[in-house]
C-alpha atoms as a PDB file:
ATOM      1  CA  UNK A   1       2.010  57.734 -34.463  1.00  0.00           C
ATOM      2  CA  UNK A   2       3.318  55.125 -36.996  1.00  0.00           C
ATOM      3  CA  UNK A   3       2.267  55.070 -40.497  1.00  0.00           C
ATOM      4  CA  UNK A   4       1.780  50.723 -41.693  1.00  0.00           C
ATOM      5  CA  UNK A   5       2.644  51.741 -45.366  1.00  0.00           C
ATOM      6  CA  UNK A   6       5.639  53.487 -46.635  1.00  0.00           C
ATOM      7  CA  UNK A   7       5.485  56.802 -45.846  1.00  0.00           C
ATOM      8  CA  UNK A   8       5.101  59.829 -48.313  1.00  0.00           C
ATOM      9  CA  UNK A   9       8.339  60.600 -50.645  1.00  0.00           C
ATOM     10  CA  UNK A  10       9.975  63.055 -48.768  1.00  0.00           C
ATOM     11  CA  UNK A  11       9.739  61.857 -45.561  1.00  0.00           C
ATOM     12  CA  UNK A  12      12.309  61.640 -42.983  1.00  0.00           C
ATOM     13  CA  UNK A  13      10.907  58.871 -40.519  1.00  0.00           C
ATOM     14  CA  UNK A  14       8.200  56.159 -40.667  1.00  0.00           C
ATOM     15  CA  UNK A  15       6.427  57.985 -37.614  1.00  0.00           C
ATOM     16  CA  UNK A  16       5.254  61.122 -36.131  1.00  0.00           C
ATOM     17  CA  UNK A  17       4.140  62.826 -32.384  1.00  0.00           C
ATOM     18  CA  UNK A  18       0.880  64.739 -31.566  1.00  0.00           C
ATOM     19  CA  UNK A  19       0.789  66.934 -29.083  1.00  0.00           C
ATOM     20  CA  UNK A  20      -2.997  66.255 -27.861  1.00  0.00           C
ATOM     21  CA  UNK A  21      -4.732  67.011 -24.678  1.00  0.00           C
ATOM     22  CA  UNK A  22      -4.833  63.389 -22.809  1.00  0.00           C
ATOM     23  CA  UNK A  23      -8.747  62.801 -22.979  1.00  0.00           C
ATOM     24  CA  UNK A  24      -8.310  62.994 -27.106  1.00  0.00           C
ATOM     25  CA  UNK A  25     -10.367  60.997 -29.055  1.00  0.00           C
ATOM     26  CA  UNK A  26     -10.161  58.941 -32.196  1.00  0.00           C
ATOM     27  CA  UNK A  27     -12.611  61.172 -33.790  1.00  0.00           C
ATOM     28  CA  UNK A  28     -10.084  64.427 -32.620  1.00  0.00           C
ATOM     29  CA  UNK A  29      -7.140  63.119 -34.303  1.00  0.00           C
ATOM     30  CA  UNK A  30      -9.489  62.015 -37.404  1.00  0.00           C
ATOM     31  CA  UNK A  31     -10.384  65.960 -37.613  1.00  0.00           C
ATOM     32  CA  UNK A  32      -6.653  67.092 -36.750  1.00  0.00           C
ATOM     33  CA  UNK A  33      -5.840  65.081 -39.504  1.00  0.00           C
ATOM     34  CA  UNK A  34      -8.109  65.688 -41.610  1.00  0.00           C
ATOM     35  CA  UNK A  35      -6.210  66.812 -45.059  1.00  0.00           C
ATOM     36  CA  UNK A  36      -3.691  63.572 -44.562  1.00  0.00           C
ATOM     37  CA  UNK A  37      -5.693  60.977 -42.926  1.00  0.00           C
ATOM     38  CA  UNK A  38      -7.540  59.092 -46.017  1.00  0.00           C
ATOM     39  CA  UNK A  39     -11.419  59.027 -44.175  1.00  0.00           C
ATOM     40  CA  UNK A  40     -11.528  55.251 -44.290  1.00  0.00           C
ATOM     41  CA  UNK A  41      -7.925  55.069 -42.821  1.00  0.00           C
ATOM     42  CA  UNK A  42      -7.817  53.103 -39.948  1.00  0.00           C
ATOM     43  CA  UNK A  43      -6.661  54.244 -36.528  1.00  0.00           C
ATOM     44  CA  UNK A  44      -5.110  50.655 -34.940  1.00  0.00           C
ATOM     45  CA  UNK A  45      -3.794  50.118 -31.334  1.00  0.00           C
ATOM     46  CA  UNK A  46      -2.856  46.864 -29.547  1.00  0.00           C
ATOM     47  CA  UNK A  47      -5.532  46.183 -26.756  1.00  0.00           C
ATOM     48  CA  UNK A  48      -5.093  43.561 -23.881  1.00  0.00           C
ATOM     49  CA  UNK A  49      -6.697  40.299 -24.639  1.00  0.00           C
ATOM     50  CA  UNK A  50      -7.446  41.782 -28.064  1.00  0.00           C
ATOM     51  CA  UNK A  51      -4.122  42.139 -29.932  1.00  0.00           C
ATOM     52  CA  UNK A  52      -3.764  44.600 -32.722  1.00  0.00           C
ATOM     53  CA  UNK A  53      -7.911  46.490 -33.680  1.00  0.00           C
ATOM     54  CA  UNK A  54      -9.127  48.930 -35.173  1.00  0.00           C
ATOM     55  CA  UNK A  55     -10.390  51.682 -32.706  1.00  0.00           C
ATOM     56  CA  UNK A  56     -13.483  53.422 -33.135  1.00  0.00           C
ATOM     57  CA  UNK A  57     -14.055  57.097 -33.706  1.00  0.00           C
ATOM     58  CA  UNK A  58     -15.352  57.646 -29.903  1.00  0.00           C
ATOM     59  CA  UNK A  59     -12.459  55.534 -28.435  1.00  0.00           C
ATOM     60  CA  UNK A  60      -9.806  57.027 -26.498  1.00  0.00           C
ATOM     61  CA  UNK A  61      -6.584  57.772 -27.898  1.00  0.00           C
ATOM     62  CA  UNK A  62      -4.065  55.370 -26.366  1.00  0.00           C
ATOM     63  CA  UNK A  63      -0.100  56.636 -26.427  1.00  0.00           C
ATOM     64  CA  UNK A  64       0.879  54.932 -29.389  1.00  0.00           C
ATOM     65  CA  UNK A  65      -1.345  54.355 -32.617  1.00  0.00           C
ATOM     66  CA  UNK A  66      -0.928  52.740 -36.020  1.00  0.00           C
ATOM     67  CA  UNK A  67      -2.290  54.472 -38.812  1.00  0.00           C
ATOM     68  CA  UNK A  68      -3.245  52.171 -42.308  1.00  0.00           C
ATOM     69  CA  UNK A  69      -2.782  55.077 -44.674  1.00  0.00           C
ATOM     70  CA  UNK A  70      -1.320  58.258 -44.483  1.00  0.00           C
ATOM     71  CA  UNK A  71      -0.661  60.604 -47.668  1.00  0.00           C
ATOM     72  CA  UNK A  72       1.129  63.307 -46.192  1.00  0.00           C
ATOM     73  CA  UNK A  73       5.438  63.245 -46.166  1.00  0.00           C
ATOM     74  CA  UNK A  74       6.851  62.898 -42.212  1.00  0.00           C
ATOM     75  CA  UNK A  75       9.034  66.086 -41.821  1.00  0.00           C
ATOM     76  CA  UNK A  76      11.700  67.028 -38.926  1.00  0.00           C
ATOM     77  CA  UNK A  77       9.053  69.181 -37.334  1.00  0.00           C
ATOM     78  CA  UNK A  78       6.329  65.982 -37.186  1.00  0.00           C
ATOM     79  CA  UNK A  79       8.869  63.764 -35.929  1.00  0.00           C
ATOM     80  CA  UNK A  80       9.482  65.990 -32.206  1.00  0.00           C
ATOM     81  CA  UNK A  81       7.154  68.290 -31.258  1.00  0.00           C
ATOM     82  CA  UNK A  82       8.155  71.589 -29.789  1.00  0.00           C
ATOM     83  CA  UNK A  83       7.376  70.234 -26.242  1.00  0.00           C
ATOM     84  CA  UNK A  84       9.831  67.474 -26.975  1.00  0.00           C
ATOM     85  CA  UNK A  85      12.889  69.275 -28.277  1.00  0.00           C
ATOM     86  CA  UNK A  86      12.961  71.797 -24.752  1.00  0.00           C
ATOM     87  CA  UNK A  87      12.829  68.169 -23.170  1.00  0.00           C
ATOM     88  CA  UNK A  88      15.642  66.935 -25.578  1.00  0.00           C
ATOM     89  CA  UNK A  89      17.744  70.105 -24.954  1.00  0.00           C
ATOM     90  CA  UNK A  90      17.074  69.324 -21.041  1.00  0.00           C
ATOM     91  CA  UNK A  91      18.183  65.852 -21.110  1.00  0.00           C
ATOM     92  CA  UNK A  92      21.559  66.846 -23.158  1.00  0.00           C
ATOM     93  CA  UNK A  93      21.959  69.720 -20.273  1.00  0.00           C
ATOM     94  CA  UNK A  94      21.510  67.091 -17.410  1.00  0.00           C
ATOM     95  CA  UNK A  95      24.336  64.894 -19.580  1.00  0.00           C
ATOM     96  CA  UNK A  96      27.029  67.179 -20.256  1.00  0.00           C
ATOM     97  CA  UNK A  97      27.288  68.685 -16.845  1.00  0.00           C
ATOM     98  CA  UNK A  98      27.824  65.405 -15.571  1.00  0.00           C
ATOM     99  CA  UNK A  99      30.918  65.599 -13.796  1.00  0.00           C
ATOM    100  CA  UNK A 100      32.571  62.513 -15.765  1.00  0.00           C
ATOM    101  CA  UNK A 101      31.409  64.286 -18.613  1.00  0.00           C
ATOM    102  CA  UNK A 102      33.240  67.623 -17.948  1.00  0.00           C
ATOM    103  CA  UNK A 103      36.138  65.409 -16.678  1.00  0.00           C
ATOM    104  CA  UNK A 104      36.470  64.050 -20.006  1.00  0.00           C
ATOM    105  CA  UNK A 105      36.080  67.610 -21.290  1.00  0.00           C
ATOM    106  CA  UNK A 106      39.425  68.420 -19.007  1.00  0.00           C
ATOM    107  CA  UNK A 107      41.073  65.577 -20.649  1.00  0.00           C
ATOM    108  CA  UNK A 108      40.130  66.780 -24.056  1.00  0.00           C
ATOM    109  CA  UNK A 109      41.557  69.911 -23.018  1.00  0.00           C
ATOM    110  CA  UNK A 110      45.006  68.805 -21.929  1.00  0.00           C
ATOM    111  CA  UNK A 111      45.285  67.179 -25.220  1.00  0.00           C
ATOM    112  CA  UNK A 112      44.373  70.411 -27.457  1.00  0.00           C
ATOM    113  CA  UNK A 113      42.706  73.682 -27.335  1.00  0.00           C
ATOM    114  CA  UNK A 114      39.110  74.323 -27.307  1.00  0.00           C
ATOM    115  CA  UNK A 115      39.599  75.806 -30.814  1.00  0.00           C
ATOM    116  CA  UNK A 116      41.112  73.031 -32.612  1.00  0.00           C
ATOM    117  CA  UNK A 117      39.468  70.419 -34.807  1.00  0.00           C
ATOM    118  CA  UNK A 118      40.873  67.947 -32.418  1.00  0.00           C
ATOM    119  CA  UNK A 119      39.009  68.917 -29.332  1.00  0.00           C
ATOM    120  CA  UNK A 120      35.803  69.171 -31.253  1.00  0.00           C
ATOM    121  CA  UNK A 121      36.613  65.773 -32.790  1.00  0.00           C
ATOM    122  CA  UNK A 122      37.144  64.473 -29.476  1.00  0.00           C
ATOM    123  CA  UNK A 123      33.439  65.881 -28.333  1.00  0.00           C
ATOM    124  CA  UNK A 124      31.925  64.521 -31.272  1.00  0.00           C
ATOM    125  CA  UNK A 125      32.938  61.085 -30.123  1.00  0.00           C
ATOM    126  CA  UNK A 126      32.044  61.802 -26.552  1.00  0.00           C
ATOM    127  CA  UNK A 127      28.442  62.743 -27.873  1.00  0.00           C
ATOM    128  CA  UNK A 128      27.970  60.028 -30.129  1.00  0.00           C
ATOM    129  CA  UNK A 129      28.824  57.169 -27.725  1.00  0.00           C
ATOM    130  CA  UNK A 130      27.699  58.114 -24.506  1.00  0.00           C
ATOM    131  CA  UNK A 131      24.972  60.522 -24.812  1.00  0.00           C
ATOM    132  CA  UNK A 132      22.850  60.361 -28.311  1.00  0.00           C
ATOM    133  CA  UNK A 133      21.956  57.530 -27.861  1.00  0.00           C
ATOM    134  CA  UNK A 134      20.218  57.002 -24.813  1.00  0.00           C
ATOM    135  CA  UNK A 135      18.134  60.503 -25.606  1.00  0.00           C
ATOM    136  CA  UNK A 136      17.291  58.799 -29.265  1.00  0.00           C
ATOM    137  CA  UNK A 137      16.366  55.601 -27.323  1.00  0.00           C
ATOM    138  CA  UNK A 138      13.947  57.759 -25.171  1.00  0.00           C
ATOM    139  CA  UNK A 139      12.054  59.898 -28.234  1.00  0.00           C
ATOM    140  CA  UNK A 140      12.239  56.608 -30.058  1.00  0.00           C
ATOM    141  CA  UNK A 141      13.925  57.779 -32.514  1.00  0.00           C
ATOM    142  CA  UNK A 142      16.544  55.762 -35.170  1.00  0.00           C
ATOM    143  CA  UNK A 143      19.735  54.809 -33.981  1.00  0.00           C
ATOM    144  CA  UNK A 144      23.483  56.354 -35.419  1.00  0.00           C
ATOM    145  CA  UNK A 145      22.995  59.414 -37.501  1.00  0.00           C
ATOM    146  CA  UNK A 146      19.438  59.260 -38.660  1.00  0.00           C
ATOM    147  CA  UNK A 147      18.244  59.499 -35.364  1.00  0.00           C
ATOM    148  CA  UNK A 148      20.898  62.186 -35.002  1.00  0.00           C
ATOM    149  CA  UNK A 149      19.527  64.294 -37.774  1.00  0.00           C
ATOM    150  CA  UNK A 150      15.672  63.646 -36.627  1.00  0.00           C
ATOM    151  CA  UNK A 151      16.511  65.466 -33.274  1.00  0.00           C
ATOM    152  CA  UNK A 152      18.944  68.770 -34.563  1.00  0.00           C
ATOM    153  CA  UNK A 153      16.399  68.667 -37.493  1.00  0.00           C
ATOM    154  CA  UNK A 154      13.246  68.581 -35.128  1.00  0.00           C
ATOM    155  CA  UNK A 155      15.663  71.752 -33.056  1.00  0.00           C
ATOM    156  CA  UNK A 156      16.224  73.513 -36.927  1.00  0.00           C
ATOM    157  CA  UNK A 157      12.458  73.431 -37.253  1.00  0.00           C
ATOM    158  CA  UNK A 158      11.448  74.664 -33.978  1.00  0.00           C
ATOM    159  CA  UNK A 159      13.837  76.764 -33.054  1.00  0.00           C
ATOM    160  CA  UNK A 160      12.942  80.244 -31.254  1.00  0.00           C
ATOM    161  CA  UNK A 161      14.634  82.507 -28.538  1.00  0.00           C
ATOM    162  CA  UNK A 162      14.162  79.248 -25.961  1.00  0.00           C
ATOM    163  CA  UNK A 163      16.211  76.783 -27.995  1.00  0.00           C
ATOM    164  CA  UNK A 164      18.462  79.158 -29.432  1.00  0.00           C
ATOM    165  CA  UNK A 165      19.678  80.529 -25.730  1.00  0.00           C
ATOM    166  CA  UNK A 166      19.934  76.780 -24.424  1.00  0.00           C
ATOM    167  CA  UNK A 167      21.819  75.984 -27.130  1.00  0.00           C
ATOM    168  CA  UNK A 168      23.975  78.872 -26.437  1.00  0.00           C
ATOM    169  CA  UNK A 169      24.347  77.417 -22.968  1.00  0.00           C
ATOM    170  CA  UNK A 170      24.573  73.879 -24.094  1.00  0.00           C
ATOM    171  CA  UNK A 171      27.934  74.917 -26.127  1.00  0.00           C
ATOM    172  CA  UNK A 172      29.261  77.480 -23.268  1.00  0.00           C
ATOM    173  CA  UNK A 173      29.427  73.651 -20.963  1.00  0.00           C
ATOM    174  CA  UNK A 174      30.788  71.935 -23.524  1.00  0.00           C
ATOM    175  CA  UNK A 175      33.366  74.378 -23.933  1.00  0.00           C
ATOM    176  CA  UNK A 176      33.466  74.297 -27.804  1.00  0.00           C
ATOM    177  CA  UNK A 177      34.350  77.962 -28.386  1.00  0.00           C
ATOM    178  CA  UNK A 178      33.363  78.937 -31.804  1.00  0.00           C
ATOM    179  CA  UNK A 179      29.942  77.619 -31.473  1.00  0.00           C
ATOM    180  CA  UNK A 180      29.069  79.676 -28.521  1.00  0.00           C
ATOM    181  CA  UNK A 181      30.454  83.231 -30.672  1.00  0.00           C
ATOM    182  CA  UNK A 182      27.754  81.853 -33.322  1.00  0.00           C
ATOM    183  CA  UNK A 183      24.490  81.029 -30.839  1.00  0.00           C
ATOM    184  CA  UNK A 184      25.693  84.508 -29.050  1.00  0.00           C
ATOM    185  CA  UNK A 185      25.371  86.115 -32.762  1.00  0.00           C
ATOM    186  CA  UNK A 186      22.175  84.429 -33.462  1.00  0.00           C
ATOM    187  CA  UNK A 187      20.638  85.802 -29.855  1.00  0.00           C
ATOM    188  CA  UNK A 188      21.589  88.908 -30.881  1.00  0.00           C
ATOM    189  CA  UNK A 189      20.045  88.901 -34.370  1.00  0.00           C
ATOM    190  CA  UNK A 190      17.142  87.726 -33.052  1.00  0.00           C
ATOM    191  CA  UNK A 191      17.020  90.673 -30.571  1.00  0.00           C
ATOM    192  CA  UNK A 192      17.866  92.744 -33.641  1.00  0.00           C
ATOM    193  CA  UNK A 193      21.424  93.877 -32.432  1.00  0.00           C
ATOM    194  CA  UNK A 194      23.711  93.241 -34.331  1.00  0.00           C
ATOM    195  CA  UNK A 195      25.326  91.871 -37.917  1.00  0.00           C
ATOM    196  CA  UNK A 196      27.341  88.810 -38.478  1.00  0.00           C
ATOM    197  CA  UNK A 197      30.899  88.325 -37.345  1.00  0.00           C
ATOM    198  CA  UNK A 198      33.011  88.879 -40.599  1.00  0.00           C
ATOM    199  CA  UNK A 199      34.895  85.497 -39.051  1.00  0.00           C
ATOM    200  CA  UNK A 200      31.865  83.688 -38.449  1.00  0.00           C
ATOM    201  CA  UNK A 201      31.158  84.141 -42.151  1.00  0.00           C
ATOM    202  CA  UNK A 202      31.012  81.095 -44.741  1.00  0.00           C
ATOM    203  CA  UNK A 203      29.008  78.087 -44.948  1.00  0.00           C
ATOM    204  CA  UNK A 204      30.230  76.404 -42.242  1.00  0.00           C
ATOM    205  CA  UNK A 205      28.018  78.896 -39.655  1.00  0.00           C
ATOM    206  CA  UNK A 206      25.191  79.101 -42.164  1.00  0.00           C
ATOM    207  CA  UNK A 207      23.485  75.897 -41.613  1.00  0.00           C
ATOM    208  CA  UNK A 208      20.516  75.334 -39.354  1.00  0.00           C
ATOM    209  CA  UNK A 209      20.287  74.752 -35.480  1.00  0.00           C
ATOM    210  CA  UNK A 210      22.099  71.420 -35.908  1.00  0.00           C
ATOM    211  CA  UNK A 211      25.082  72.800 -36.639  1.00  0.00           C
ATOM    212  CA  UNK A 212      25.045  73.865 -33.037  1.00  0.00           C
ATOM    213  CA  UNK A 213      25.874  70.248 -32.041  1.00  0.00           C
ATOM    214  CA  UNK A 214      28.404  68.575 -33.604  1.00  0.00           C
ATOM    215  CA  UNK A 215      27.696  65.416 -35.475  1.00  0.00           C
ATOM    216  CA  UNK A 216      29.419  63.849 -38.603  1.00  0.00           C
ATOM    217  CA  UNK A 217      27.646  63.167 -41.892  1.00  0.00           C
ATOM    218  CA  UNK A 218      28.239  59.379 -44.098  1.00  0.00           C
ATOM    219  CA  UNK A 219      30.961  61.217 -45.719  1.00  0.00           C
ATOM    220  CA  UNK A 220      32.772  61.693 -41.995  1.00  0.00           C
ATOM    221  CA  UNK A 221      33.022  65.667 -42.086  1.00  0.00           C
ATOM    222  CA  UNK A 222      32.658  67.626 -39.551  1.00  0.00           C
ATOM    223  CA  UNK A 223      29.893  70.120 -39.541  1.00  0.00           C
END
């Protein structure tokens, strides 16, 4: 869903996803919507032969949608749905145990340890060049590190037992060593086990889900 105006202050992207059943109406979405959607907002889809119209309340919903007005701010949550993020956590599983990808991973690790900022430098680049952005490219999300921060902030949002034991998997393949000691905390506080790690203390493993997956920030640190 893509607002026309500028979106709310406060929002992350210029566009949302529903998660509707597929014979969704105009008029569903319209009551969905209800609080944000303006009444005489229009709902406006390209149509063959037709161009861009305005669709009526007992059309269809088609895939993609245009709304006039919108007066609600686009958070990390709108942007992915839950469905999507278990799909985005799939496609970064099918990447990284590619078996170029864990060759470079043997390369990284001939060149330093799994601990060192070096080898986690080294995946950060990997990540960033040959797998974000195909996966932002699918969700249609921003390229470079707004899209970035639209998918690990759509995970932060989300997250439950499901994303938080993928991404404990997701770091296990990619080898980066202090990342899996912090997802295998988490599981285990969210299975009430167990307190924090005295070394997995500090700000640096108090962030959200995205700091599961390393990706730089303008400034070009690390987190």
């Amino acid at each position: 869903v893509t607002c026309a105006m500028a979106p709310a202050p406060g929002s992350v992207s210029g566009f949302f996803h529903l998660d509707v059943p597929p014979e969704t109406r105009v008029r569903d979405v319209r009551r969905l919507l209800r609080t944000v959607l303006p009444a005489d907002a229009k709902v406006l889809a390209p149509l063959p032969g037709r161009g861009v119209v305005a669709l009526a309340d007992e059309d269809g919903l088609p895939c993609r949608v245009t709304l006039s007005e919108f007066k609600a701010p686009i958070s990390y949550g709108m942007v992915m749905t839950k469905a999507q993020t278990y799909e985005l956590q799939d496609l970064l599983k099918a990447a990284v145990t590619r078996p170029d990808f864990q060759h470079r991973l043997d390369q990284f690790e001939q060149q330093a340890s799994r601990e060192s900022a070096q080898y986690r430098a080294g995946l950060a680049g990997l990540l960033m060049a040959e797998v974000y952005p195909d996966i932002q490219q699918h969700f249609g999300l921003e390229e470079g590190l707004v899209g970035q921060e639209a998918m690990f902030g759509a995970l932060a949002h989300h997250g439950d037992l499901r994303i938080t034991a993928v991404a404990h998997e997701l770091e296990t393949l990619m080898r980066n060593t202090k990342r899996v000691t912090y997802y295998k905390w988490v599981l285990e506080q969210m299975l009430g086990k167990q307190e924090e790690p005295e070394h997995l203390q500090g700000p640096s493993y108090a962030d959200s889900f995205a700091a599961g997956y390393i990706v730089t920030t303008p400034s070009g640190h690390w987190r």
